[in-house]
C-alpha atoms as a PDB file:
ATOM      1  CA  UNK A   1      44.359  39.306 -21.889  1.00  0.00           C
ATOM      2  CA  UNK A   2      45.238  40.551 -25.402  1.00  0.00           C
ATOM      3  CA  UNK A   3      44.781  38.544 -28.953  1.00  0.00           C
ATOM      4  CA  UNK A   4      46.546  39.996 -31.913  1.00  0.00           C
ATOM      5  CA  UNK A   5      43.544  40.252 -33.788  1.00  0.00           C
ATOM      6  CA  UNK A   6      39.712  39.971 -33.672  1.00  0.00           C
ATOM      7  CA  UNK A   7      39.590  37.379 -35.848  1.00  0.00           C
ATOM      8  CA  UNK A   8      42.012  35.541 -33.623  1.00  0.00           C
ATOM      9  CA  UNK A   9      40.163  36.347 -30.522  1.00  0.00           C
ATOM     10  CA  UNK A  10      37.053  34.704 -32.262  1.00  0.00           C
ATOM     11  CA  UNK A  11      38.796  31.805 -33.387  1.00  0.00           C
ATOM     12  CA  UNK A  12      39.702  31.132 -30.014  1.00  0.00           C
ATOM     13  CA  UNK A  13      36.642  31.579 -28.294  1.00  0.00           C
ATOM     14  CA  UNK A  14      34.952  29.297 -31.143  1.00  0.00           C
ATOM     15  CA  UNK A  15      37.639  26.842 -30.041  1.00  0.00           C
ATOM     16  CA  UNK A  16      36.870  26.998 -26.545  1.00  0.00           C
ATOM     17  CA  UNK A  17      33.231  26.395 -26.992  1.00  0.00           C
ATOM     18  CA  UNK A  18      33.775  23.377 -29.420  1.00  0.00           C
ATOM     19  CA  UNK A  19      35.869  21.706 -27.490  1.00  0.00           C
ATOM     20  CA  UNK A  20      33.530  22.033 -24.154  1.00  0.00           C
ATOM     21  CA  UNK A  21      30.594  20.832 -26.520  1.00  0.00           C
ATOM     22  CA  UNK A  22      32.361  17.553 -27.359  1.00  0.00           C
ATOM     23  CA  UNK A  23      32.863  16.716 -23.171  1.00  0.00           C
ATOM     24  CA  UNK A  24      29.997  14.220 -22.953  1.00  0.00           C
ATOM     25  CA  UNK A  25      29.570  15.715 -19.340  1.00  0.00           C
ATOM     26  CA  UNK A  26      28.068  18.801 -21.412  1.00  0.00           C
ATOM     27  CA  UNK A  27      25.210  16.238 -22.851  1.00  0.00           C
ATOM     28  CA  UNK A  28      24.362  15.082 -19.237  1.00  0.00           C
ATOM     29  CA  UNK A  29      24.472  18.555 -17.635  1.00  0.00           C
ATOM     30  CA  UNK A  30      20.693  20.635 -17.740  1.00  0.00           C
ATOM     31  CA  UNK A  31      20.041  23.664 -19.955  1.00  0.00           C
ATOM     32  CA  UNK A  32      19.841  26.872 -18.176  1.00  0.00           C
ATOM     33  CA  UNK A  33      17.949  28.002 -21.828  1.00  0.00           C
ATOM     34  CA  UNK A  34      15.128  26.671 -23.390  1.00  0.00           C
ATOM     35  CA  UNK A  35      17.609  23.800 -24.932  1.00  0.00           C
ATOM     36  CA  UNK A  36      17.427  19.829 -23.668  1.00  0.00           C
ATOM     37  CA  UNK A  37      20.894  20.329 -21.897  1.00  0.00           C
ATOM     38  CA  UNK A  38      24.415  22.495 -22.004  1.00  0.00           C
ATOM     39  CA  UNK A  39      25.746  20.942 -25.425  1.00  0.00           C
ATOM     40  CA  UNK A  40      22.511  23.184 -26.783  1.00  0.00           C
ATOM     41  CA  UNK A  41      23.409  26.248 -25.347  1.00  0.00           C
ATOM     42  CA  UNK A  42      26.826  25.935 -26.243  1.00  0.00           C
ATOM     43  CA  UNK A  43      25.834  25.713 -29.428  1.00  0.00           C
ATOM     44  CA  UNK A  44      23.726  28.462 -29.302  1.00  0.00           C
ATOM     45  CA  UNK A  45      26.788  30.327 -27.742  1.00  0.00           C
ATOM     46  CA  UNK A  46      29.035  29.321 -30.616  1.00  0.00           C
ATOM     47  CA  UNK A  47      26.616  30.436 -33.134  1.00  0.00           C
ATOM     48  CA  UNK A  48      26.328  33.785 -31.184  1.00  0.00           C
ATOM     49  CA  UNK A  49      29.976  34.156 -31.303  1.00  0.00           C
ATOM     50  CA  UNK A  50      30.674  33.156 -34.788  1.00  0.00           C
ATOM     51  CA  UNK A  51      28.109  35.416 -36.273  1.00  0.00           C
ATOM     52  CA  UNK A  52      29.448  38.596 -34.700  1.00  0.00           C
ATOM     53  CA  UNK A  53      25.943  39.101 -32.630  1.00  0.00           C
ATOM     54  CA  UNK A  54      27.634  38.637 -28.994  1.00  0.00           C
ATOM     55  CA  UNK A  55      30.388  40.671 -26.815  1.00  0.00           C
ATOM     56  CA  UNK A  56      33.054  38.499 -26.618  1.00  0.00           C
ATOM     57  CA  UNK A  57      33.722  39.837 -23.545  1.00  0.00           C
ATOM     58  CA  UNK A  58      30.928  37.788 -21.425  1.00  0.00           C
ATOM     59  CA  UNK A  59      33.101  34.681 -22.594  1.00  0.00           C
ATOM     60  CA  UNK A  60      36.919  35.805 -21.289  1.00  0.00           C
ATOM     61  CA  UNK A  61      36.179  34.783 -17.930  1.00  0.00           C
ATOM     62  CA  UNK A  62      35.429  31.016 -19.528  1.00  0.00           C
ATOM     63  CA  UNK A  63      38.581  31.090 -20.867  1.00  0.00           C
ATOM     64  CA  UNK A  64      40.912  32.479 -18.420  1.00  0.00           C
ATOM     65  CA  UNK A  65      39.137  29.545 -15.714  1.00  0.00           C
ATOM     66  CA  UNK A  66      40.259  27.131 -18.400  1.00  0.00           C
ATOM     67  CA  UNK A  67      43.986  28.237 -18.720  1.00  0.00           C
ATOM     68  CA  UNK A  68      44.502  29.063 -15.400  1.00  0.00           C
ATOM     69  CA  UNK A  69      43.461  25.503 -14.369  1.00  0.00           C
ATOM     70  CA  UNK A  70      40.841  26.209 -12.270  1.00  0.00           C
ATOM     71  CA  UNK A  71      38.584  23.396 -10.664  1.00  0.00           C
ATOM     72  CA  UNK A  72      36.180  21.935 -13.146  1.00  0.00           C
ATOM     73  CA  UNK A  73      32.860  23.440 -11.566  1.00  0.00           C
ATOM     74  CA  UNK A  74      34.502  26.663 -11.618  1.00  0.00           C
ATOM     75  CA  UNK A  75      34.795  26.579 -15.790  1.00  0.00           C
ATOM     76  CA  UNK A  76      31.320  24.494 -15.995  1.00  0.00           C
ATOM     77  CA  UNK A  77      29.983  27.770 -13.900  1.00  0.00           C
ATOM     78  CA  UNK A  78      31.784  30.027 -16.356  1.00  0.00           C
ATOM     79  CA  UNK A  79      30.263  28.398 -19.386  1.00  0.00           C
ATOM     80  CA  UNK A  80      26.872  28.479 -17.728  1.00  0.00           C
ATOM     81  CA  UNK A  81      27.329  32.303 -17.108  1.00  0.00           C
ATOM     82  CA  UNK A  82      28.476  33.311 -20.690  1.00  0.00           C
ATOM     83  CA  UNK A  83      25.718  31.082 -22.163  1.00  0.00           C
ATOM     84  CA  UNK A  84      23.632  33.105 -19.842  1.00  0.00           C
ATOM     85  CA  UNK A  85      25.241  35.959 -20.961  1.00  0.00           C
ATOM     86  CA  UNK A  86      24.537  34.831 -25.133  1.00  0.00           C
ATOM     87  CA  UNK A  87      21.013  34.756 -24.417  1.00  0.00           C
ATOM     88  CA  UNK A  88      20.616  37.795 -23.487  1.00  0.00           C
ATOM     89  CA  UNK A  89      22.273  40.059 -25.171  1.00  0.00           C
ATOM     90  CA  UNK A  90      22.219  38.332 -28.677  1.00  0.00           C
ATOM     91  CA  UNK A  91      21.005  40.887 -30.802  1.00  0.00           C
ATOM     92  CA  UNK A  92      18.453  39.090 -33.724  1.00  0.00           C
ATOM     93  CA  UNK A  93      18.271  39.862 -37.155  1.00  0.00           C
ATOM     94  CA  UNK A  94      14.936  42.162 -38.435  1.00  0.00           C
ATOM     95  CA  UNK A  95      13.286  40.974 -41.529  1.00  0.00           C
ATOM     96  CA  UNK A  96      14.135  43.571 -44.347  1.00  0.00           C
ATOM     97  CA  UNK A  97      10.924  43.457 -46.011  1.00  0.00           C
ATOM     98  CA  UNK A  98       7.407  43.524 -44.675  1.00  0.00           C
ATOM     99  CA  UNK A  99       5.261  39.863 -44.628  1.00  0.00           C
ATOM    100  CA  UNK A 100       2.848  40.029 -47.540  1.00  0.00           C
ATOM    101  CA  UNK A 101      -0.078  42.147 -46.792  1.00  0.00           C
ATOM    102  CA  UNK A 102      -2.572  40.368 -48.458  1.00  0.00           C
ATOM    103  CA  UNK A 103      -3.654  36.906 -50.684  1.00  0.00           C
ATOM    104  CA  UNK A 104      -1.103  35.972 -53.256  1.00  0.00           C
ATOM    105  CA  UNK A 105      -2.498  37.270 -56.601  1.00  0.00           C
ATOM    106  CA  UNK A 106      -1.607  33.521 -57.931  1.00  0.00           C
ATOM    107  CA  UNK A 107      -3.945  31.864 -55.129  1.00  0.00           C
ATOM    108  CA  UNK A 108      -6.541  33.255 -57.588  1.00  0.00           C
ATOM    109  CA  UNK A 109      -6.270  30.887 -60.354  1.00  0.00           C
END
């Protein structure tokens, strides 16, 4: 499956995820993260997506089980596998400057 562009390709993903997050079924179903249920993980997916950090690639299967119609556990299974797939390969940002060393200097007065 082809998209034009990335950006389109990420739009479309984004979509995807949004519109599984607003299911209620994705409140009642349980994390497979550290979140209270799916709906968090999805969001952690969509913030994954959106800020470049994750290989859209772990999400295509998610999306071709949605517009090929298959069977609602087979997509829920999808979404649990690419938010499976988010978690761990997420890459996470590195502080650019060292914590402060020592006591503030103003802590003095």
């Amino acid at each position: 499956m082809k998209f034009l562009t990335s950006t389109g390709r990420k739009n479309c993903l984004l979509n995807l995820v949004l519109a599984l997050q607003v299911l209620p079924i994705s409140r009642l179903l349980p994390s497979k993260g550290g979140n209270i249920n799916l709906f968090g993980d999805l969001l952690a997916l969509n913030l994954a997506v959106n800020s470049g950090n994750f290989d859209i690639q772990y999400i295509i299967p998610l999306l071709k089980a949605v517009l090929n119609d298959q069977a609602d556990k087979v997509i829920w299974d999808k979404a649990y596998a690419a938010v499976t797939a988010s978690t761990a390969f997420t890459v996470v940002a590195k502080p650019t400057t060292p914590p402060p060393s020592g006591p503030s200097l103003a802590s003095s007065f």
